[in-house]
PDB file of N, CA and C in Angstrom:
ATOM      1  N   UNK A   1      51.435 107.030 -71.317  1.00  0.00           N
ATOM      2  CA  UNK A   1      52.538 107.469 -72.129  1.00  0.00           C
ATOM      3  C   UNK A   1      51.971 108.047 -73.415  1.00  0.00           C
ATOM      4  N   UNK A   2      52.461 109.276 -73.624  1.00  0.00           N
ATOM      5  CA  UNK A   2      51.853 109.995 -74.719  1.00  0.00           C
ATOM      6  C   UNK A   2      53.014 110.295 -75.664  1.00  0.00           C
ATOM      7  N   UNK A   3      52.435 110.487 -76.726  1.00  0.00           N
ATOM      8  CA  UNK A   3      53.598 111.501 -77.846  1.00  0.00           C
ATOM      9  C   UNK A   3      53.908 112.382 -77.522  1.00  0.00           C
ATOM     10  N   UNK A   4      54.581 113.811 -78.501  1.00  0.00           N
ATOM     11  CA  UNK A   4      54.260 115.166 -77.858  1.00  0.00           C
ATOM     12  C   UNK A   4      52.962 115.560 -79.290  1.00  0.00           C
ATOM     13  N   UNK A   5      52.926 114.954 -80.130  1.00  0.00           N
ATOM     14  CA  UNK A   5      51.376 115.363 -80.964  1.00  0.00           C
ATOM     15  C   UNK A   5      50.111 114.443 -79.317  1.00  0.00           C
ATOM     16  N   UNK A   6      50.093 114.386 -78.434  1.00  0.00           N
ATOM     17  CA  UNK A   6      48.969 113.481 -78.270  1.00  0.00           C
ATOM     18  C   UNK A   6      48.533 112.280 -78.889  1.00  0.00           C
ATOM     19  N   UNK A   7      49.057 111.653 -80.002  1.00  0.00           N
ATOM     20  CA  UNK A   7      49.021 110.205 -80.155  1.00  0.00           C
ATOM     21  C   UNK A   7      49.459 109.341 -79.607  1.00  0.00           C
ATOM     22  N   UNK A   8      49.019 108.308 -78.871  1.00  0.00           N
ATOM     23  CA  UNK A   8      49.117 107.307 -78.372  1.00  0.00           C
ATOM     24  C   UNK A   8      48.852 105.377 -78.894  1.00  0.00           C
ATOM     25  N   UNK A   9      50.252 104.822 -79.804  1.00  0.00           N
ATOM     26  CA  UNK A   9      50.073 103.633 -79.955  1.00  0.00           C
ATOM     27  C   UNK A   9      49.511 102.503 -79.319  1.00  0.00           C
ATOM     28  N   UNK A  10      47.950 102.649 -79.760  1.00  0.00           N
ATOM     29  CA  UNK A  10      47.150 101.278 -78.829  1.00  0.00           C
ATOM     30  C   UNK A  10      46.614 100.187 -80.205  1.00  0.00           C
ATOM     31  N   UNK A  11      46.243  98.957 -79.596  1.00  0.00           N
ATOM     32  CA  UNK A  11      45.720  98.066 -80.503  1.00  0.00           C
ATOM     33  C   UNK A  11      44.140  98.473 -80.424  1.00  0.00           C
ATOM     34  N   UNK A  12      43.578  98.820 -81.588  1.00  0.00           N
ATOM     35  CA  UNK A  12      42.106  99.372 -81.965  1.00  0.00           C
ATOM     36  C   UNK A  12      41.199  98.046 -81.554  1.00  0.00           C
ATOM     37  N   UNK A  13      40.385  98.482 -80.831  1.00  0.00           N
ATOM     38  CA  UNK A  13      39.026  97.989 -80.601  1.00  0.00           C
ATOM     39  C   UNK A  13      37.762  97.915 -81.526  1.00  0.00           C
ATOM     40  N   UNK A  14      37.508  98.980 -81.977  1.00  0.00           N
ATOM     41  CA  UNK A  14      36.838  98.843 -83.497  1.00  0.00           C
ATOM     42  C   UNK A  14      36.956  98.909 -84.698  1.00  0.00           C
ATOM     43  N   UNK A  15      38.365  98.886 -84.544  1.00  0.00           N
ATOM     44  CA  UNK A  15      39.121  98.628 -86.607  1.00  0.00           C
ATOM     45  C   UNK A  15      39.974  97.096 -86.033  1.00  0.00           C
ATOM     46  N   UNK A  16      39.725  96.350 -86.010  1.00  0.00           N
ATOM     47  CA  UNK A  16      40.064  94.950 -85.745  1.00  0.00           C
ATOM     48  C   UNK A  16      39.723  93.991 -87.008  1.00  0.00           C
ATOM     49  N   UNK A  17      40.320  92.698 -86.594  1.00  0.00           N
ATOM     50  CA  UNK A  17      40.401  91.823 -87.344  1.00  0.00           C
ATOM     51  C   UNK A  17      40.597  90.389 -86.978  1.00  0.00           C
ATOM     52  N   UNK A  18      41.628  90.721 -86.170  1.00  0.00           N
ATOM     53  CA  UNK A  18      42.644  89.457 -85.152  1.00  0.00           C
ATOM     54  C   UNK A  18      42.459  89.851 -83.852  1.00  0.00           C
ATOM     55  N   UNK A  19      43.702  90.743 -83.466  1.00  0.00           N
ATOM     56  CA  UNK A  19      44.142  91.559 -82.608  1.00  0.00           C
ATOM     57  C   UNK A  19      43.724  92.844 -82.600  1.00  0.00           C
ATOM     58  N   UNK A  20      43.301  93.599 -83.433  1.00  0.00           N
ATOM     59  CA  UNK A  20      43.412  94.975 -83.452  1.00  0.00           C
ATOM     60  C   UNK A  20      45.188  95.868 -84.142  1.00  0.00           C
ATOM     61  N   UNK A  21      45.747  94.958 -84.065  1.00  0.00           N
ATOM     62  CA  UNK A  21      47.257  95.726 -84.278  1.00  0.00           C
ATOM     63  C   UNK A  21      47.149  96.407 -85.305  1.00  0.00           C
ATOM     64  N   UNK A  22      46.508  96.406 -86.942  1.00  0.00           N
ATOM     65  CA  UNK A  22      46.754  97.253 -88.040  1.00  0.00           C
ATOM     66  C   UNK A  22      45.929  98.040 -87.693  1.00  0.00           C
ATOM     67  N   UNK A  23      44.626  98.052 -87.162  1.00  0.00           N
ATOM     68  CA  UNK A  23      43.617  99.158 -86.934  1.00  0.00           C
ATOM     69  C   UNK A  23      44.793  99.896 -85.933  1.00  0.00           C
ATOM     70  N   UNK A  24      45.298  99.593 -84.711  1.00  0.00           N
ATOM     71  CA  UNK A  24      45.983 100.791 -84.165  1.00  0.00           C
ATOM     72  C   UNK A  24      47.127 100.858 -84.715  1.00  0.00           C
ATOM     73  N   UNK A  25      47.912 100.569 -85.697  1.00  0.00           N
ATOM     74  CA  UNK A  25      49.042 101.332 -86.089  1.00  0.00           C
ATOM     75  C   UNK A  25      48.327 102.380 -87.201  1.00  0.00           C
ATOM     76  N   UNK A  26      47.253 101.902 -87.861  1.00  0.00           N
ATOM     77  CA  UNK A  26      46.224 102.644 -88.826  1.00  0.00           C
ATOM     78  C   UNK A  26      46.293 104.140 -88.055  1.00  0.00           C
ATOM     79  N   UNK A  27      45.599 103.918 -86.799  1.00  0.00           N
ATOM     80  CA  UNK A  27      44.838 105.790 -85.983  1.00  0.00           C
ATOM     81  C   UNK A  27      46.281 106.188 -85.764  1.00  0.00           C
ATOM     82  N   UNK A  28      47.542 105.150 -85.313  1.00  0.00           N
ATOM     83  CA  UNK A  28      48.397 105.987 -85.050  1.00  0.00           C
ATOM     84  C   UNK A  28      49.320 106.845 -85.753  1.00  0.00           C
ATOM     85  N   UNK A  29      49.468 106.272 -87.511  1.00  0.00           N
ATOM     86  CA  UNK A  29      49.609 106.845 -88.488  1.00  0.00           C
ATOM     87  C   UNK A  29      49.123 107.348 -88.975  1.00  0.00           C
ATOM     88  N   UNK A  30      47.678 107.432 -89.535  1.00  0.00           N
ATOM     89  CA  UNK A  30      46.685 108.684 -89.847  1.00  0.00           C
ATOM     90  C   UNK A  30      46.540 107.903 -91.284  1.00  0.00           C
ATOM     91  N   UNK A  31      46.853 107.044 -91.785  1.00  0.00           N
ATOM     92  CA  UNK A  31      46.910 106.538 -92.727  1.00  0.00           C
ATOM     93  C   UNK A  31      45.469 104.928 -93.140  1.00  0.00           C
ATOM     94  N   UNK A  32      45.189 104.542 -94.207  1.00  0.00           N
ATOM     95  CA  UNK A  32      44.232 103.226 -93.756  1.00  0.00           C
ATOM     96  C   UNK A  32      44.833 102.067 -93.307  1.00  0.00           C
ATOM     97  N   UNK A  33      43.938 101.450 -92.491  1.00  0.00           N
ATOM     98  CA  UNK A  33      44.807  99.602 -92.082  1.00  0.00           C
ATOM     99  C   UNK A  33      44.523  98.648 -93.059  1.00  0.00           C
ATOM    100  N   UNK A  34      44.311  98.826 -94.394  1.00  0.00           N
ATOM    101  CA  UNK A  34      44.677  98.400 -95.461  1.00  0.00           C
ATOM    102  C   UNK A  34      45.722  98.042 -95.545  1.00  0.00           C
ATOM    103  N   UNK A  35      46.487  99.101 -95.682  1.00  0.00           N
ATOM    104  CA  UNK A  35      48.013  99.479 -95.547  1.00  0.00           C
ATOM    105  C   UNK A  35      48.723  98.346 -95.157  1.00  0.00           C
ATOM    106  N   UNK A  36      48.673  98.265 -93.657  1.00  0.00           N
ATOM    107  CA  UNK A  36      49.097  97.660 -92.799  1.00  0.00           C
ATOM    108  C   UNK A  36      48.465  96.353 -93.056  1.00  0.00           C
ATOM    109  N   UNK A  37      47.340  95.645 -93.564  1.00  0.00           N
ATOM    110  CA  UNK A  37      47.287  94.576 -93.547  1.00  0.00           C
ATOM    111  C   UNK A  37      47.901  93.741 -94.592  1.00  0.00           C
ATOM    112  N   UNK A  38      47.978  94.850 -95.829  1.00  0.00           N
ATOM    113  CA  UNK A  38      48.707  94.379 -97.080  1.00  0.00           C
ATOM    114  C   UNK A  38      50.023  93.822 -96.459  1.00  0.00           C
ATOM    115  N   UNK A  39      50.839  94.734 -95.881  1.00  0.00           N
ATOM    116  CA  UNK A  39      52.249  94.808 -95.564  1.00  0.00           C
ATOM    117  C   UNK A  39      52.268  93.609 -94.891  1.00  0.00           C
ATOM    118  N   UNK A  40      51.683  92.992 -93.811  1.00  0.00           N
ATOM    119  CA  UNK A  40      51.849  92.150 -93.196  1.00  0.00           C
ATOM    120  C   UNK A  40      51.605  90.923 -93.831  1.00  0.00           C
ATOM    121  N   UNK A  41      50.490  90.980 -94.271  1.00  0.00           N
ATOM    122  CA  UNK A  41      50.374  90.156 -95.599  1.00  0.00           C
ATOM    123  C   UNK A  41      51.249  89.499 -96.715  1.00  0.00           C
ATOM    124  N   UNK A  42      51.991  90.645 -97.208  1.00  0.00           N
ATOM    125  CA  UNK A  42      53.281  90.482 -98.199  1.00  0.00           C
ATOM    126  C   UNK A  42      53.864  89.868 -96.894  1.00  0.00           C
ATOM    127  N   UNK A  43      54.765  90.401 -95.979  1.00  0.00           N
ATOM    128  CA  UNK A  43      55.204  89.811 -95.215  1.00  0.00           C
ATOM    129  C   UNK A  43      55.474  87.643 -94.810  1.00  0.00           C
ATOM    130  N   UNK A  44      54.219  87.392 -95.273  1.00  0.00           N
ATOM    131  CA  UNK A  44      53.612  86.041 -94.947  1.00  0.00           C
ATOM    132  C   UNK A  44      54.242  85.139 -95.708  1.00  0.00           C
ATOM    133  N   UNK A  45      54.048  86.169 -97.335  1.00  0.00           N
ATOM    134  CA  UNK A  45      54.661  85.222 -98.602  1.00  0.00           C
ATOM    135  C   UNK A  45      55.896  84.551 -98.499  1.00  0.00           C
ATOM    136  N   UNK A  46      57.058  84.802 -98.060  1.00  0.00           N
ATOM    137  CA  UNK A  46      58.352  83.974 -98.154  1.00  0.00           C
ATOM    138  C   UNK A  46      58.676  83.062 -96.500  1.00  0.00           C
ATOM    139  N   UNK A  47      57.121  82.446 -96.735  1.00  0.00           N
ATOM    140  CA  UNK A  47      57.059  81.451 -95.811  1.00  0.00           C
ATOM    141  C   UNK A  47      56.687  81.354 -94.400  1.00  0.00           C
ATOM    142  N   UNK A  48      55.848  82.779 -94.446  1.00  0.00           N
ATOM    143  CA  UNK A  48      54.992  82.577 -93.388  1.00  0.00           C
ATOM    144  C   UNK A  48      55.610  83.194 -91.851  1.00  0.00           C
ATOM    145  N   UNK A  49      56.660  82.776 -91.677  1.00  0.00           N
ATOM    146  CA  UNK A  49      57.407  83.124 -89.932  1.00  0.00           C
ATOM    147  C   UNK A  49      57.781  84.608 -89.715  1.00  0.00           C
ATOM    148  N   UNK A  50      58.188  85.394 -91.244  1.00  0.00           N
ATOM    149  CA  UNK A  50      58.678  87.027 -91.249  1.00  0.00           C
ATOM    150  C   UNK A  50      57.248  87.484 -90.975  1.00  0.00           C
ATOM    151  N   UNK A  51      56.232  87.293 -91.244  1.00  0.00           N
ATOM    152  CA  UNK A  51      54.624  88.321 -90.801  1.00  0.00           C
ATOM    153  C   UNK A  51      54.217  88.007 -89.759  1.00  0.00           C
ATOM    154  N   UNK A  52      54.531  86.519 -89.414  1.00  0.00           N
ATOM    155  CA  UNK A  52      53.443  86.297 -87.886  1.00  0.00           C
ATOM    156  C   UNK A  52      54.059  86.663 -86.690  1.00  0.00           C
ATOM    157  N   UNK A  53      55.903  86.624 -86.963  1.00  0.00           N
ATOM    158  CA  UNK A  53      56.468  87.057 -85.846  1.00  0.00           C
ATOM    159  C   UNK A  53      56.770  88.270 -85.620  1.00  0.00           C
ATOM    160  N   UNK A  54      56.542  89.173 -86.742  1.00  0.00           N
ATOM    161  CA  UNK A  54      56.277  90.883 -86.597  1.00  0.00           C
ATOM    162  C   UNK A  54      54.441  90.942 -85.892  1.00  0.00           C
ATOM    163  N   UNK A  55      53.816  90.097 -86.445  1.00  0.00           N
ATOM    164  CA  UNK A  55      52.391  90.688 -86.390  1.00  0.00           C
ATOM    165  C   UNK A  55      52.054  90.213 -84.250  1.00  0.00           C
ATOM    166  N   UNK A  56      52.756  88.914 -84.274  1.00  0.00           N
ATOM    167  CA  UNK A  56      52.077  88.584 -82.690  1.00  0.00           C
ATOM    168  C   UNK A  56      53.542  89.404 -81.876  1.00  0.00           C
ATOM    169  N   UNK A  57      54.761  89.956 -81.582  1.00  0.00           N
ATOM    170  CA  UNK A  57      55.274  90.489 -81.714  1.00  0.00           C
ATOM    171  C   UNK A  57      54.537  92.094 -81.078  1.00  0.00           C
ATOM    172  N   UNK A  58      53.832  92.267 -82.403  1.00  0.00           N
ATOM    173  CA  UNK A  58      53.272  93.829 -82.010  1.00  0.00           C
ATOM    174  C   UNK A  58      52.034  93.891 -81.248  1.00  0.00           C
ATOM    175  N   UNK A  59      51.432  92.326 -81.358  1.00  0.00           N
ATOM    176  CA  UNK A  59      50.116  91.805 -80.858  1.00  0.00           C
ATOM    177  C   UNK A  59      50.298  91.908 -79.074  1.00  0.00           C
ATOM    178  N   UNK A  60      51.760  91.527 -78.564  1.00  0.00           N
ATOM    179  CA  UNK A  60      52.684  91.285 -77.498  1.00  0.00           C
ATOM    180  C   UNK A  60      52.655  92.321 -76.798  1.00  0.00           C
ATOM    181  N   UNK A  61      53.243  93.539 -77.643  1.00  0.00           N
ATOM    182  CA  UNK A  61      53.847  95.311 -77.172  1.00  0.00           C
ATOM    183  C   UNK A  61      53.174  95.914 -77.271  1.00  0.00           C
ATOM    184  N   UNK A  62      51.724  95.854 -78.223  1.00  0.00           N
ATOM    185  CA  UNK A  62      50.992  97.161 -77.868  1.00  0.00           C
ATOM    186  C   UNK A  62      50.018  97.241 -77.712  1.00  0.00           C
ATOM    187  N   UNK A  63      49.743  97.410 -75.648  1.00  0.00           N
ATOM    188  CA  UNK A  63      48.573  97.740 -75.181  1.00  0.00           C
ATOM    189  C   UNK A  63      47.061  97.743 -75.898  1.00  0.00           C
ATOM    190  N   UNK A  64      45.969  96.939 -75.276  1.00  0.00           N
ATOM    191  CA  UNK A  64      45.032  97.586 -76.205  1.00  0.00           C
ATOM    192  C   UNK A  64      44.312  98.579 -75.757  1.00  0.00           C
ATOM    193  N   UNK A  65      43.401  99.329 -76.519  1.00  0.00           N
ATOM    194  CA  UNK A  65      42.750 100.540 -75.672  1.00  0.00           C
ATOM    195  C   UNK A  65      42.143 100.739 -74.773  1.00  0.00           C
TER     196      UNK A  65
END
């Protein structure tokens, strides 16, 4: 399953951490997984269950490469 740019949402193999999930939302946005780790991060602060159940969630849905 492709885009119509040719991008394809996978969990990154060599921008990892955990899972890979911010490294591949990172290539799939074009943007750094900084980004994405901050966000998930903030996420964590009001007790932890809003980041881990977005983060394993996406850990769940998206394929790795």
């Amino acid at each position: 399953m492709s885009t119509s740019s040719g991008r394809v949402l996978r969990r990154s193999r060599h921008d990892r951490v955990l899972a890979g999930v911010c490294g591949g939302l990172s290539d799939f946005f074009g943007i750094s997984a900084i980004w994405f780790r901050l966000a998930f991060l903030l996420a964590l602060l009001p007790g932890g269950i809003p980041g881990l159940l977005a983060y394993f969630i996406c850990w769940i849905v998206i394929p790795s490469e």
